[in-house]
PDB file of N, CA and C in Angstrom:
ATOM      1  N   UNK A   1     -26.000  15.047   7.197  1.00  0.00           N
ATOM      2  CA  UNK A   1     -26.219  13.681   7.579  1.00  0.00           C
ATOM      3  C   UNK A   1     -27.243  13.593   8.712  1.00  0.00           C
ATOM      4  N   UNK A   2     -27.385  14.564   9.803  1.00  0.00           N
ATOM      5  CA  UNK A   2     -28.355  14.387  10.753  1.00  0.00           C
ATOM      6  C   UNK A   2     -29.440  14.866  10.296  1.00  0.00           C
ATOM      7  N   UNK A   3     -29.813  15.254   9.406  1.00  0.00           N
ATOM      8  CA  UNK A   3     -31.366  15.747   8.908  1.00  0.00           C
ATOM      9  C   UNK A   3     -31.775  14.591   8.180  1.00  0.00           C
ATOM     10  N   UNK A   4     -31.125  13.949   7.595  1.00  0.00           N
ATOM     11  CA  UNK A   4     -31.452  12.563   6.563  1.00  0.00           C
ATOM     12  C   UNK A   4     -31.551  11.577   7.715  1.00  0.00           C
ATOM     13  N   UNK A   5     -30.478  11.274   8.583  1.00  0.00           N
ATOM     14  CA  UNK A   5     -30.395   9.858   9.514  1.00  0.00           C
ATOM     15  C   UNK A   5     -31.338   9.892  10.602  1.00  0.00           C
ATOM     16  N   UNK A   6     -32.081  11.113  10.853  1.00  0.00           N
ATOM     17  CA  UNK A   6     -33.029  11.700  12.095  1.00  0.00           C
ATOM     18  C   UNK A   6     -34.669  11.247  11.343  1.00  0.00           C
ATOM     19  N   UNK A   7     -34.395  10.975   9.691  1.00  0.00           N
ATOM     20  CA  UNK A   7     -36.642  10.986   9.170  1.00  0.00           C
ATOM     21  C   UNK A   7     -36.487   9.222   8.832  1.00  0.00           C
ATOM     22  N   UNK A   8     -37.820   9.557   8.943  1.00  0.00           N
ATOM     23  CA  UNK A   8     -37.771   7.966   8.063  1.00  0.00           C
ATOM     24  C   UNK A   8     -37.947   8.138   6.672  1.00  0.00           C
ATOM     25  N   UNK A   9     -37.322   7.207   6.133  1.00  0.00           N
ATOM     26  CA  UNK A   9     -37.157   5.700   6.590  1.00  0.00           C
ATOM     27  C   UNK A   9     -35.719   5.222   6.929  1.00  0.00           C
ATOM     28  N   UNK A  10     -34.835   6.320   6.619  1.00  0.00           N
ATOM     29  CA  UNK A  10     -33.302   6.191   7.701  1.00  0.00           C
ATOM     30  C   UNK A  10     -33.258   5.867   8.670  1.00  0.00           C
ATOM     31  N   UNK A  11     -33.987   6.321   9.754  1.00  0.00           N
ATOM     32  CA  UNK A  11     -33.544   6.320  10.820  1.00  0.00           C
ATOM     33  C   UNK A  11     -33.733   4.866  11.576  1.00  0.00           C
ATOM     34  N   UNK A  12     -34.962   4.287  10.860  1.00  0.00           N
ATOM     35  CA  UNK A  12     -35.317   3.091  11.019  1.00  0.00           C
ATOM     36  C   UNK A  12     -34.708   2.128  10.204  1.00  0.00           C
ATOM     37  N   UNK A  13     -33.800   2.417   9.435  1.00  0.00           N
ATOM     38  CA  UNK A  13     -33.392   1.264   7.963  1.00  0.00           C
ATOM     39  C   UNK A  13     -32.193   0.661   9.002  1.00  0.00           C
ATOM     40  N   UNK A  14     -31.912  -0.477   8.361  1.00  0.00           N
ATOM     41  CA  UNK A  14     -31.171  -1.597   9.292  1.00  0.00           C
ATOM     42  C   UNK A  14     -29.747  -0.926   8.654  1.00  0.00           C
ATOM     43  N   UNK A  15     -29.222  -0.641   7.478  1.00  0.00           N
ATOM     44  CA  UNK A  15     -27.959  -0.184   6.652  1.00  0.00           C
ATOM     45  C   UNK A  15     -29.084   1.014   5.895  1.00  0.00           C
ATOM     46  N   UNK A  16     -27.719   2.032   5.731  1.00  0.00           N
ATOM     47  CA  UNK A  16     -28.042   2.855   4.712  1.00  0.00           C
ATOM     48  C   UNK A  16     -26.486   3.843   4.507  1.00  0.00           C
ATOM     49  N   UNK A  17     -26.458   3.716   3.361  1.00  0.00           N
ATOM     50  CA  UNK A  17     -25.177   3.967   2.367  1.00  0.00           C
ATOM     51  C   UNK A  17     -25.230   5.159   1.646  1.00  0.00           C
ATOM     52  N   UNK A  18     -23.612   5.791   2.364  1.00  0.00           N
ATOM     53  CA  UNK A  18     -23.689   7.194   1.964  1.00  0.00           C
ATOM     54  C   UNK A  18     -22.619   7.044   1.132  1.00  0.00           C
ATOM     55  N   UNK A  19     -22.632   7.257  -0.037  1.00  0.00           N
ATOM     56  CA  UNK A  19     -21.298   7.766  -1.473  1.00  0.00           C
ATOM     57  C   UNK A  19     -20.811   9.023  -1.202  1.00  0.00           C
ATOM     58  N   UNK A  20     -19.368   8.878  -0.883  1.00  0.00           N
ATOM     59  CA  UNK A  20     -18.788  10.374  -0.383  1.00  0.00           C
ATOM     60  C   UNK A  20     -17.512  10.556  -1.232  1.00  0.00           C
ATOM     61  N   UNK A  21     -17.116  11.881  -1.437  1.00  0.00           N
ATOM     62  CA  UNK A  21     -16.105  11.606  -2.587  1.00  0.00           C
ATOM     63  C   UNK A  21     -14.377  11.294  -1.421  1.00  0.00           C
ATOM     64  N   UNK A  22     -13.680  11.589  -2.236  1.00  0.00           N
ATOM     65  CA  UNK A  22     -12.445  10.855  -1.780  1.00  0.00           C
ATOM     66  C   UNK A  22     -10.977  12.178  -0.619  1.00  0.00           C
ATOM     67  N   UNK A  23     -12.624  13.145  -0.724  1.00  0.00           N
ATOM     68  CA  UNK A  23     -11.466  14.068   0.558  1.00  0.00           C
ATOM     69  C   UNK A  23     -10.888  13.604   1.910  1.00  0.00           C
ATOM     70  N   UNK A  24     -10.122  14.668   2.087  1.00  0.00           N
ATOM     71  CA  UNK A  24      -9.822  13.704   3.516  1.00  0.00           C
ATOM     72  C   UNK A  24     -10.512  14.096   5.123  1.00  0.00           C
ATOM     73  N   UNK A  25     -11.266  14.584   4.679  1.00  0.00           N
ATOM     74  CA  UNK A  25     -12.253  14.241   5.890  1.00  0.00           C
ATOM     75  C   UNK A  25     -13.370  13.446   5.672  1.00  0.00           C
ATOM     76  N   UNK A  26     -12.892  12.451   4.803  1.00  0.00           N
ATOM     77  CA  UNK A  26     -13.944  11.545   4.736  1.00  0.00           C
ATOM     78  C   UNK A  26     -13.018   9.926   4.673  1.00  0.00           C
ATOM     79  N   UNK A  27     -11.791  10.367   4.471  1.00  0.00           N
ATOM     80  CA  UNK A  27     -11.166   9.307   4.602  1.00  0.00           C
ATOM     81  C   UNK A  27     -10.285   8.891   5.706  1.00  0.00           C
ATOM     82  N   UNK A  28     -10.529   9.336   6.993  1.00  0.00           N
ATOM     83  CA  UNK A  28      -9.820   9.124   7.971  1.00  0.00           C
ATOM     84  C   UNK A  28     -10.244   8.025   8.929  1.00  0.00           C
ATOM     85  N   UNK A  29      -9.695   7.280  10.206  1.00  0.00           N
ATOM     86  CA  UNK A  29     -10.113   7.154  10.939  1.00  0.00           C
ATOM     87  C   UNK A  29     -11.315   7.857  11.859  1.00  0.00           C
ATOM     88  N   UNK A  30     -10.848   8.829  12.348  1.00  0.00           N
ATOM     89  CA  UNK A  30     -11.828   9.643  12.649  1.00  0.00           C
ATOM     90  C   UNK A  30     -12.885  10.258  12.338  1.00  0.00           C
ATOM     91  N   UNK A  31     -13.102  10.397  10.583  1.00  0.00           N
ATOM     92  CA  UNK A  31     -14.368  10.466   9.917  1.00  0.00           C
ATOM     93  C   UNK A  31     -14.980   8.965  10.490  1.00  0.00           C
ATOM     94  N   UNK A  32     -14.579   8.040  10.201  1.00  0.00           N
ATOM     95  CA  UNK A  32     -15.944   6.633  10.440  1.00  0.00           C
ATOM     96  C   UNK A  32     -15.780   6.682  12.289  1.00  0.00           C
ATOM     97  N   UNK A  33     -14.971   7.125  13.120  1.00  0.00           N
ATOM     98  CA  UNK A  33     -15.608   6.976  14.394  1.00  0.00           C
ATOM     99  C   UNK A  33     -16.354   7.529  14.880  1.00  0.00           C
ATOM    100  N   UNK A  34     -16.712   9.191  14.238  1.00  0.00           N
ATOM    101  CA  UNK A  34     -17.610  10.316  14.175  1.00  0.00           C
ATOM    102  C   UNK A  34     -19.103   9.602  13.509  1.00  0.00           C
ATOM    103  N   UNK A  35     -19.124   8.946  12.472  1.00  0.00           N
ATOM    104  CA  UNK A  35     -20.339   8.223  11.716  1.00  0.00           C
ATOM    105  C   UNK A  35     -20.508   6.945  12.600  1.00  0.00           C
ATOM    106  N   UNK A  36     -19.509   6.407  13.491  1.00  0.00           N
ATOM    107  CA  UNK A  36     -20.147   5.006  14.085  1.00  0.00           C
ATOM    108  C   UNK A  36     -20.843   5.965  15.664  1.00  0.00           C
ATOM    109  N   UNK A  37     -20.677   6.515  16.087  1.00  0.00           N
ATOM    110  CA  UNK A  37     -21.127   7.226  17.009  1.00  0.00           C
ATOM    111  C   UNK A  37     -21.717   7.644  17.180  1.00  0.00           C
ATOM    112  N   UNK A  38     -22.431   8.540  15.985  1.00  0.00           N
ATOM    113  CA  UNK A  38     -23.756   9.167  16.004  1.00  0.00           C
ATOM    114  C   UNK A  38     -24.554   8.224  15.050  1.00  0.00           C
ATOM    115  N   UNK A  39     -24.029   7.346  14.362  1.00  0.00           N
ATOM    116  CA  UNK A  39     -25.062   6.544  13.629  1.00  0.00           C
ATOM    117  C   UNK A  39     -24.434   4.870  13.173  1.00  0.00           C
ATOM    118  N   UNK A  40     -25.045   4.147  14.248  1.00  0.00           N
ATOM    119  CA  UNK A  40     -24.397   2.722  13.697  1.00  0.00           C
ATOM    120  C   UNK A  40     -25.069   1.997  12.448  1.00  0.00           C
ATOM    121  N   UNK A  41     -25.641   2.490  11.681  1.00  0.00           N
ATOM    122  CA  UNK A  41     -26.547   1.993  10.494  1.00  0.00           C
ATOM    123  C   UNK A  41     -26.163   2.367   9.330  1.00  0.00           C
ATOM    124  N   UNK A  42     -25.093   3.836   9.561  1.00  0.00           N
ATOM    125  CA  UNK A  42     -24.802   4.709   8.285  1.00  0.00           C
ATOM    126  C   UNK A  42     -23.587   3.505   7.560  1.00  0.00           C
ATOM    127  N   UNK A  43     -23.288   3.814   6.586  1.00  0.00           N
ATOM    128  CA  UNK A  43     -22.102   2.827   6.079  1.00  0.00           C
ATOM    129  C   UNK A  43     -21.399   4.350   4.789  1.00  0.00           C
ATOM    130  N   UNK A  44     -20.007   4.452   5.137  1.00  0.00           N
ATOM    131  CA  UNK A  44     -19.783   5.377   4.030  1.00  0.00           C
ATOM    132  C   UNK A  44     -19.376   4.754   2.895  1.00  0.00           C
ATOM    133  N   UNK A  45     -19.251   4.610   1.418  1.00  0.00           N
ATOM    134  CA  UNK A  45     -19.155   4.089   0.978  1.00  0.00           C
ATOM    135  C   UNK A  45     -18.215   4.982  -0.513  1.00  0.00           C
ATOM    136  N   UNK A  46     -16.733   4.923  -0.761  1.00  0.00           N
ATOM    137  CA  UNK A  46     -15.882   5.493  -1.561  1.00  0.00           C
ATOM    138  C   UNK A  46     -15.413   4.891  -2.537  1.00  0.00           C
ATOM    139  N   UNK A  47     -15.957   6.425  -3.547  1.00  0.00           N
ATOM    140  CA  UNK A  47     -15.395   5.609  -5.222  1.00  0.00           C
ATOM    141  C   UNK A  47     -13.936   5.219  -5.244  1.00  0.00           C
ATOM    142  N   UNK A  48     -13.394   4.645  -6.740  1.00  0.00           N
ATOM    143  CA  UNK A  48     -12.017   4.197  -6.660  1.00  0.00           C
ATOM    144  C   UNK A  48     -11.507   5.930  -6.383  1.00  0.00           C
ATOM    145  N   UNK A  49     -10.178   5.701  -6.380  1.00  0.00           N
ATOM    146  CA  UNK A  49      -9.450   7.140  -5.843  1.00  0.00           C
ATOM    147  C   UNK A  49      -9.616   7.758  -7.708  1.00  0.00           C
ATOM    148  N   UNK A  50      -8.797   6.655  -8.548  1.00  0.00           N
ATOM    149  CA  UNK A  50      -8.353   6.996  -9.914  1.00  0.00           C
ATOM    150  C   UNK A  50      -9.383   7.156 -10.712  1.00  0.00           C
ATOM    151  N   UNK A  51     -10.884   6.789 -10.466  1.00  0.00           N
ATOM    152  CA  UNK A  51     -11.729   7.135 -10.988  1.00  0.00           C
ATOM    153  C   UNK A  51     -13.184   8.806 -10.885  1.00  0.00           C
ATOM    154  N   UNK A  52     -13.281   8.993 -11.635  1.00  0.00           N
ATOM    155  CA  UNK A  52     -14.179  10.289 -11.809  1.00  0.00           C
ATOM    156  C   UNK A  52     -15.647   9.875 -11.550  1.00  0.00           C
ATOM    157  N   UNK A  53     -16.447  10.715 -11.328  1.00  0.00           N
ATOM    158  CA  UNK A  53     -18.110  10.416 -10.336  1.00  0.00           C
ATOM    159  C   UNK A  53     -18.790   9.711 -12.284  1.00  0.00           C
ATOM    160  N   UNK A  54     -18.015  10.484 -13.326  1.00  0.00           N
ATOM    161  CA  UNK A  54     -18.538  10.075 -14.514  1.00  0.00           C
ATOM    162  C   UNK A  54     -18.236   9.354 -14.859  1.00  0.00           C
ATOM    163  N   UNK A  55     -17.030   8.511 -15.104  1.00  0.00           N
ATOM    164  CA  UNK A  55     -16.686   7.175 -15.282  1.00  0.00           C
ATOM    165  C   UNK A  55     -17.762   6.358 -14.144  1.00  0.00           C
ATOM    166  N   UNK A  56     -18.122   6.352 -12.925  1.00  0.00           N
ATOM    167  CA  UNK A  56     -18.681   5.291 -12.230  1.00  0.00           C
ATOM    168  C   UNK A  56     -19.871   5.436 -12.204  1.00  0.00           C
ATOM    169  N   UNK A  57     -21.092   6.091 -13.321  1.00  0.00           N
ATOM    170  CA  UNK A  57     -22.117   6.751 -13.519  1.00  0.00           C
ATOM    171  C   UNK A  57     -22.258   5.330 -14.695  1.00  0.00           C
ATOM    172  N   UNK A  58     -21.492   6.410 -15.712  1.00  0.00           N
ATOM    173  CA  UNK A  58     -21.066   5.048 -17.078  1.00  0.00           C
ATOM    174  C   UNK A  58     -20.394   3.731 -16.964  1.00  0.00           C
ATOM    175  N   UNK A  59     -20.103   2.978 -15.718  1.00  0.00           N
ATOM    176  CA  UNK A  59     -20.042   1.944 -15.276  1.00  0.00           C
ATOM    177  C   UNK A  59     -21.418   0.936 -14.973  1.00  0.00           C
TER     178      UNK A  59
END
């Protein structure tokens, strides 16, 4: 995430949206206070739990 949120045109983009799958270090509190801290622009953004990366491809 800091090699992408550090070039442009990230670093300068007003939002930019990261698709992360549904582990749990990505689903905690503390995962988004770690991402609001080093980056207030990032937004994480998680598929349904019950769905597969291929079902929401073919969506």
């Amino acid at each position: 995430m800091n090699q992408v949120m550090t070039s442009e045109p990230y670093a300068s983009a007003r939002r930019v949206f990261w698709i992360v799958d549904n582990g749990a270090s990505h689903r905690n509190w503390a995962a988004t206070a770690r991402r609001n801290n080093a980056f207030s622009n990032a937004h994480m953004v998680h598929p349904p739990v019950h769905a597969s990366w291929l079902n929401q491809v073919e969506i």
